[in-house]
C-alpha atoms as a PDB file:
ATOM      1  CA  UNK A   1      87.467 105.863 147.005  1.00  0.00           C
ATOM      2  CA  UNK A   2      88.284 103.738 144.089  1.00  0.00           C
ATOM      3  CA  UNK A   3      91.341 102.776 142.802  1.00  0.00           C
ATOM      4  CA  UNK A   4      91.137 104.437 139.749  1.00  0.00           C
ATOM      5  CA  UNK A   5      90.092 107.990 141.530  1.00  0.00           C
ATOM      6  CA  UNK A   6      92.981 107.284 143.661  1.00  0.00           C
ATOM      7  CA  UNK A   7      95.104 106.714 139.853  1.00  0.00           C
ATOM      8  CA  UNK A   8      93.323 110.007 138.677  1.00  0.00           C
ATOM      9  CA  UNK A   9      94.417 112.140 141.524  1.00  0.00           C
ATOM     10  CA  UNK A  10      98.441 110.823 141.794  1.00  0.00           C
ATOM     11  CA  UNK A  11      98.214 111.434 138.011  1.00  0.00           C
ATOM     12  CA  UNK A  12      97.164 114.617 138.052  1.00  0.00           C
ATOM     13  CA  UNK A  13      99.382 115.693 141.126  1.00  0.00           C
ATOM     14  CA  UNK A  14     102.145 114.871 139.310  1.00  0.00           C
ATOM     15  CA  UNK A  15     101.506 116.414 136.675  1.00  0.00           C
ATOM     16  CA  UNK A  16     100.999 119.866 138.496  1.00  0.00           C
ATOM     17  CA  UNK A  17     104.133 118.786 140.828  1.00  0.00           C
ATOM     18  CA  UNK A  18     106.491 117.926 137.817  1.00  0.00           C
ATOM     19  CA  UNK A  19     105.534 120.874 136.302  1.00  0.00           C
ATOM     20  CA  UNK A  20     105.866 123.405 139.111  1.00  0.00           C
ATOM     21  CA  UNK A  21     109.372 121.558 139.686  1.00  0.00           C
ATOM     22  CA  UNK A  22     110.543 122.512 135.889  1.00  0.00           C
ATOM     23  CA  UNK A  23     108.925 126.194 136.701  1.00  0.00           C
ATOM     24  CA  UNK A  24     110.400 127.116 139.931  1.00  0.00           C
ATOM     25  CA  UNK A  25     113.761 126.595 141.447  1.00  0.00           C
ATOM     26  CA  UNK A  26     114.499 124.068 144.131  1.00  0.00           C
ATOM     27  CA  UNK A  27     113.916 126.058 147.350  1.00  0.00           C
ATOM     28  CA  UNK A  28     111.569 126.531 149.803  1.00  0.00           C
ATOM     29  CA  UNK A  29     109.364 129.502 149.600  1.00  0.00           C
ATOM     30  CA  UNK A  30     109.356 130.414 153.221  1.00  0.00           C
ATOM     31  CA  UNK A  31     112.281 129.223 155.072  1.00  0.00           C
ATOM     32  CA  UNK A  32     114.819 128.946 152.139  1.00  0.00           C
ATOM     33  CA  UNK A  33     115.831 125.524 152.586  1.00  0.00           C
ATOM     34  CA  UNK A  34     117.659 124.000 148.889  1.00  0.00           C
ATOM     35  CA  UNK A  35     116.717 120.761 147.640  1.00  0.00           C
ATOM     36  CA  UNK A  36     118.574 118.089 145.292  1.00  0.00           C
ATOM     37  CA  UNK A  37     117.666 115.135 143.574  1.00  0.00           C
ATOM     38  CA  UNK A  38     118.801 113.132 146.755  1.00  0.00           C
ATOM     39  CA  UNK A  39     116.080 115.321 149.259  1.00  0.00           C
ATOM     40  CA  UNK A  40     113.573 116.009 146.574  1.00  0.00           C
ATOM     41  CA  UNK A  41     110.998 113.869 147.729  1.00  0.00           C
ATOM     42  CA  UNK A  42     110.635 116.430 150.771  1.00  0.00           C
ATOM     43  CA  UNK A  43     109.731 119.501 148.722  1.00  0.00           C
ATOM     44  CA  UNK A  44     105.771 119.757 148.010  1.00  0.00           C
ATOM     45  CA  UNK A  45     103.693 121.909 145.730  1.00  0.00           C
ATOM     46  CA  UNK A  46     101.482 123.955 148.197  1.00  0.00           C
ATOM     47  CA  UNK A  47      98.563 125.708 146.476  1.00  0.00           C
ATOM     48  CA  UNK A  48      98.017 129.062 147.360  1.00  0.00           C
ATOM     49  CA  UNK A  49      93.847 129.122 147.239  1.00  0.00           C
ATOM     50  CA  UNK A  50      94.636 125.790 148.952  1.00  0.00           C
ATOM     51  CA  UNK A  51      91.978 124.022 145.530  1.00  0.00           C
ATOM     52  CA  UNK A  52      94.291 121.374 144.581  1.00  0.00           C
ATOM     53  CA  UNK A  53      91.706 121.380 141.430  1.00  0.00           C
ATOM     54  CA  UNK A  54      93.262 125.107 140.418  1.00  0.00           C
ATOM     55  CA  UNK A  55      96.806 124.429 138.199  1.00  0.00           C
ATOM     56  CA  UNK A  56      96.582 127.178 135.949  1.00  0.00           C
ATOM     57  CA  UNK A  57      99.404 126.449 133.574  1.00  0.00           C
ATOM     58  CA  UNK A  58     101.440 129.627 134.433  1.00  0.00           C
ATOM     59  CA  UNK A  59     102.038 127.610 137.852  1.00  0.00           C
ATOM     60  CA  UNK A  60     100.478 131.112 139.400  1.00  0.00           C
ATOM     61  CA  UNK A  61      98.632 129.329 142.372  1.00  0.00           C
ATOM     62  CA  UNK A  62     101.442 127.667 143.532  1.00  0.00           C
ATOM     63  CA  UNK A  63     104.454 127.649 145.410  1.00  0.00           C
ATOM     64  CA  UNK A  64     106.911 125.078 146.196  1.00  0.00           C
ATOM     65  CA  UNK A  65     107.341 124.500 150.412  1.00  0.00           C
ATOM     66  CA  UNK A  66     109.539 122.142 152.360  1.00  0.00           C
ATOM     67  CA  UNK A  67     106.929 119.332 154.084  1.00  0.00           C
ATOM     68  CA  UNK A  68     107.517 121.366 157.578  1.00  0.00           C
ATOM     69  CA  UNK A  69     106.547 125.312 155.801  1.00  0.00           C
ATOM     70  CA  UNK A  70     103.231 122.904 154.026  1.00  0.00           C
ATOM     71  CA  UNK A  71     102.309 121.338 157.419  1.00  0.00           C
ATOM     72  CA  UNK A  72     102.825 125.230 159.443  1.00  0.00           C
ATOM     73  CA  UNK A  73     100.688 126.671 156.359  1.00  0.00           C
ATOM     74  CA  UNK A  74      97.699 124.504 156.420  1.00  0.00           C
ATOM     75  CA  UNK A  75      97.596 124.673 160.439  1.00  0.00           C
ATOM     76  CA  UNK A  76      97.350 128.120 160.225  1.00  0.00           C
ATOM     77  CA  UNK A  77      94.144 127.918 158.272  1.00  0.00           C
ATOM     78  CA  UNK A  78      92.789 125.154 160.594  1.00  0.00           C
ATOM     79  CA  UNK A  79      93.609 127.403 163.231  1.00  0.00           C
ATOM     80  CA  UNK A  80      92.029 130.873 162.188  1.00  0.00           C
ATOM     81  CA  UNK A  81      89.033 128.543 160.756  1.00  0.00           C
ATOM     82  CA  UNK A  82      88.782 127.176 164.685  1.00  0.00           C
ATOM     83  CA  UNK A  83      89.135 130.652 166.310  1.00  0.00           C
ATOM     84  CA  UNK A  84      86.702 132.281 164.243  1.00  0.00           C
ATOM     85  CA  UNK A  85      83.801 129.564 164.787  1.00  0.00           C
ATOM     86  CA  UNK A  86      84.347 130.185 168.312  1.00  0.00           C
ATOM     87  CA  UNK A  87      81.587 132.864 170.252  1.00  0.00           C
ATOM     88  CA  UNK A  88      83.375 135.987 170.273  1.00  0.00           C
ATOM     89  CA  UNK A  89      86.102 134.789 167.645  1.00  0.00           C
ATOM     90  CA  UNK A  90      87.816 137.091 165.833  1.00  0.00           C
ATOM     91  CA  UNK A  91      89.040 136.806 162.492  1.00  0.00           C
ATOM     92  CA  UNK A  92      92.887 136.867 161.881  1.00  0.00           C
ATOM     93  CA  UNK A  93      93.976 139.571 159.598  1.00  0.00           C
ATOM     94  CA  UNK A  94      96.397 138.548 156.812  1.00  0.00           C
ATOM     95  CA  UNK A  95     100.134 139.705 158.323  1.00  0.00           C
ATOM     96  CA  UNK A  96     100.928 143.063 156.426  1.00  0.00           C
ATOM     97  CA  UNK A  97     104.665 143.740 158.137  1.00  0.00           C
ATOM     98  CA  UNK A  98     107.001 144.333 154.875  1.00  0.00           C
ATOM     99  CA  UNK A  99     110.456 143.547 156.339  1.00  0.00           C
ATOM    100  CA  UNK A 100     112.300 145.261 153.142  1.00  0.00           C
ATOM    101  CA  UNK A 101     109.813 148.154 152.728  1.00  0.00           C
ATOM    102  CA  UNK A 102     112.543 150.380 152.865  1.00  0.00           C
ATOM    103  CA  UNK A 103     115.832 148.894 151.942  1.00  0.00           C
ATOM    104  CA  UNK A 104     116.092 150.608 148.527  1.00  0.00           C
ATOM    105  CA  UNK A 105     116.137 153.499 150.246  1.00  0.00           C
ATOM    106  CA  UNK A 106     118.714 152.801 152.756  1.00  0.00           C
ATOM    107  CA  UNK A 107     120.930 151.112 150.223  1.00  0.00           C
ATOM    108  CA  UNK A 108     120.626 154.424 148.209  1.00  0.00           C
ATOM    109  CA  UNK A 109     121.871 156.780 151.198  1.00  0.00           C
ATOM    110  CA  UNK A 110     124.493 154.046 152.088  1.00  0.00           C
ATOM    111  CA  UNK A 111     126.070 154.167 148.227  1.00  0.00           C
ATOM    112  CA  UNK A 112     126.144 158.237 148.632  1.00  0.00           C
ATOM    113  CA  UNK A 113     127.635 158.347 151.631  1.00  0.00           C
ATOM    114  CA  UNK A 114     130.419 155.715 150.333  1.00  0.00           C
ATOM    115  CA  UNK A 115     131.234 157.775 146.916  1.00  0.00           C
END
């Protein structure tokens, strides 16, 4: 790779990353972890189609992840890519569990039974 495709790509990656920084707020989208200026450099734009070529400008195909929740996210596709070449491999359905399905429900009976 040349030098100025290696330019081309830190430009653009910025540009997506400095954006998606402006857009979103400093915290990790799956474990919750807050950043600051000081531990910035540890928060990464993760692309949800995993194309680093799709930025839409609405920031829609991204999400901002601590470099631990961006390393467990692309091993889980390496992994479901690995299990499913193998004979008899089955594909891993997409986890469906919705662990606040029913709060607003619960917080509703909890408020009548207070008043």
């Amino acid at each position: 790779m040349s030098k100025e495709n290696n330019r081309a790509e830190s430009s653009a990656e910025n540009t997506y990353r400095d954006r998606a920084l402006k857009m979103y707020p400093w915290v990790c989208g799956r474990c919750a972890r807050e950043f600051t200026y000081k531990n910035l450099s540890e928060l990464t734009v993760h692309h949800k189609d995993h194309n680093h070529g799709n930025n839409p400008p609405d920031g829609s195909n991204w999400e901002l992840l601590c470099l631990y929740c961006h390393d467990y996210e692309h091993a889980k596709v390496l992994e479901s890519k690995h299990l499913e070449s193998q004979p008899g491999g089955k594909k891993i359905a997409p986890a469906t569990f919705k662990p606040f399905s029913g709060l607003e429900d619960l917080l509703k009976k909890t408020k009548k039974e207070t008043d």
